[in-house]
Protein backbone atom coordinates (compact mmCIF):
# COMPACT_ATOMS: atom_id res chain seq x y z
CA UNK A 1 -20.43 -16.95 -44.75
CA UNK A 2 -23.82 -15.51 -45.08
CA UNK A 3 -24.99 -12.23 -44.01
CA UNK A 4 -26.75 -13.13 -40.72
CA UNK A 5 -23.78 -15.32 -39.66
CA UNK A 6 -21.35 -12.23 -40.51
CA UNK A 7 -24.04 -9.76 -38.58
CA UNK A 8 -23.37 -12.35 -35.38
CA UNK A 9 -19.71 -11.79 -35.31
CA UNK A 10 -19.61 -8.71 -35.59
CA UNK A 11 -21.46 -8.13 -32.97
CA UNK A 12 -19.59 -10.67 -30.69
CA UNK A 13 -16.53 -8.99 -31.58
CA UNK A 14 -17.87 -5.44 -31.06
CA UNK A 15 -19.24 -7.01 -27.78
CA UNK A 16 -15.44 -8.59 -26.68
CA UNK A 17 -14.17 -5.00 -27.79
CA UNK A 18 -16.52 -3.32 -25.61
CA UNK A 19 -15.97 -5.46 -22.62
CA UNK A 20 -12.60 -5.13 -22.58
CA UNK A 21 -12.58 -1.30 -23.14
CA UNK A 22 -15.08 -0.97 -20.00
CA UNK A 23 -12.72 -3.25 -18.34
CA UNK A 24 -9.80 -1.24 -18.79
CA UNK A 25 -11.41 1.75 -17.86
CA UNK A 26 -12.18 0.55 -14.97
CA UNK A 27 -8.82 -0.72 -13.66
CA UNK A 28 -7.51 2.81 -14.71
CA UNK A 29 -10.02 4.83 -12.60
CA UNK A 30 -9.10 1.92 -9.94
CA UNK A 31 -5.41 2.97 -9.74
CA UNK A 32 -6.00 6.64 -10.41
CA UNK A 33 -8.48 6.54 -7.05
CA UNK A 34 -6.26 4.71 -5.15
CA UNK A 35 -3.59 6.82 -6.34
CA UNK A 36 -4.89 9.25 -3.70
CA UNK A 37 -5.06 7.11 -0.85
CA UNK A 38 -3.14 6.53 1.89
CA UNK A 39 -0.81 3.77 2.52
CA UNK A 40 -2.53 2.74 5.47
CA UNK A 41 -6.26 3.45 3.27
CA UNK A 42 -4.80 1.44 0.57
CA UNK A 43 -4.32 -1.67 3.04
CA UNK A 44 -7.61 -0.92 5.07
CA UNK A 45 -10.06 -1.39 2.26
CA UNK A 46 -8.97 -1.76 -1.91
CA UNK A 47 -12.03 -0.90 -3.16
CA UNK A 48 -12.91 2.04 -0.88
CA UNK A 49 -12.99 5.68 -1.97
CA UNK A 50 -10.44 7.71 0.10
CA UNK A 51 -11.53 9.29 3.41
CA UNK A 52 -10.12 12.58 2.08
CA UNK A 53 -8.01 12.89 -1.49
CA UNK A 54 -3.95 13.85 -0.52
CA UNK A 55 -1.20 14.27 -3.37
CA UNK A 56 1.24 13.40 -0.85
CA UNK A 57 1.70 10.65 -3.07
CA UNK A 58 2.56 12.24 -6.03
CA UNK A 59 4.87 14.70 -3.74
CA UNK A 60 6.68 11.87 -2.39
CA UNK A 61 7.10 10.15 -6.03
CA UNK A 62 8.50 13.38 -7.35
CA UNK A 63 10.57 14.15 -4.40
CA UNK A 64 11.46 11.15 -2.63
CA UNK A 65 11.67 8.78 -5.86
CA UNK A 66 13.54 10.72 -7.94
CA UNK A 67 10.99 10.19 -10.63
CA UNK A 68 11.38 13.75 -11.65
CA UNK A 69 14.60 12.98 -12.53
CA UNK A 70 13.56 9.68 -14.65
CA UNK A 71 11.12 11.95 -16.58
CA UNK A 72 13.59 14.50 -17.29
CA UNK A 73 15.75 11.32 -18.64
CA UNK A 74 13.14 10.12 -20.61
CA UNK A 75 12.52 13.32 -22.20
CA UNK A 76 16.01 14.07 -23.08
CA UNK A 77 16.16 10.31 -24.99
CA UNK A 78 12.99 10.96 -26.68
CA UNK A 79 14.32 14.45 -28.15
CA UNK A 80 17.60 12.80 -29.23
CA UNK A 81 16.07 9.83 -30.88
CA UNK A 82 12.93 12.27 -32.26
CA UNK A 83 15.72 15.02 -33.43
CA UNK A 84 18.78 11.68 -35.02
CA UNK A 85 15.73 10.15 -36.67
CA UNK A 86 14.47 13.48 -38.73
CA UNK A 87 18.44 14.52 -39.15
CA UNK A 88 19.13 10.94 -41.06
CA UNK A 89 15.39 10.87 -42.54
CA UNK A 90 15.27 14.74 -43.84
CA UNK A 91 18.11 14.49 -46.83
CA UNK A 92 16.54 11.51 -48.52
CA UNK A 93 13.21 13.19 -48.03
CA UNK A 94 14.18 16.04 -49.68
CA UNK A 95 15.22 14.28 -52.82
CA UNK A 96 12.19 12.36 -52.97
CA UNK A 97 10.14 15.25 -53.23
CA UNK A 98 12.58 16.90 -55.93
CA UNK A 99 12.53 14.28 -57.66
CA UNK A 100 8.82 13.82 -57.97
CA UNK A 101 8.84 17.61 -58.84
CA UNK A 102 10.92 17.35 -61.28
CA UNK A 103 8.71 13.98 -62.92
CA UNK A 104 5.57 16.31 -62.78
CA UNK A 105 7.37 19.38 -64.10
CA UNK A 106 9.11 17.28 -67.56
CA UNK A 107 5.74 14.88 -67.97
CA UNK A 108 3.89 17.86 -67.81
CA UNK A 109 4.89 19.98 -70.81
């Protein structure tokens, strides 16, 4: 390929990347908006901005939901896996790294 053809796909592909960035922002400020709408707000009008912005929501998720309990789940399997992973990885680590001081230390003198 020459240089003007490579100049045109990179631009189509910067383009493409840029389209679907904007597009993805968009849908997230979408569901973040309508995260503080009403049920009845929600069903009225989707692309509307809420009459007045309510975390009742996000109370009721929390609350009602139990999500606060499917969080604190979450984070407790995260730690474990985080804390088993560096507990199995940290012994062979620590040879590696003695054993490339040691190389350095006996090719050096």
């Amino acid at each position: 390929m020459n240089a003007s053809t490579d100049r045109v796909v990179k631009f189509i592909a910067n383009l493409l990347l840029f389209v679907w960035i904007g597009f993805t922002l968009f849908m997230f400020g979408w569901v973040v908006v309508s995260s503080f709408k009403s049920t009845r707000e929600i069903y009225a009008g989707v692309w509307a901005w809420p009459s007045v912005f309510r975390l009742d929501n996000y109370t009721r998720v929390l609350n009602d939901f139990g999500l606060s309990r499917f969080l604190l789940n979450s984070l407790v399997a995260v730690l474990a896996g985080t804390l088993l992973t560096v507990a199995m990885s940290a012994p062979d680590c620590i040879r590696s790294g003695q054993t490339q001081i040691q190389r350095f230390v006996i090719h050096d003198n």
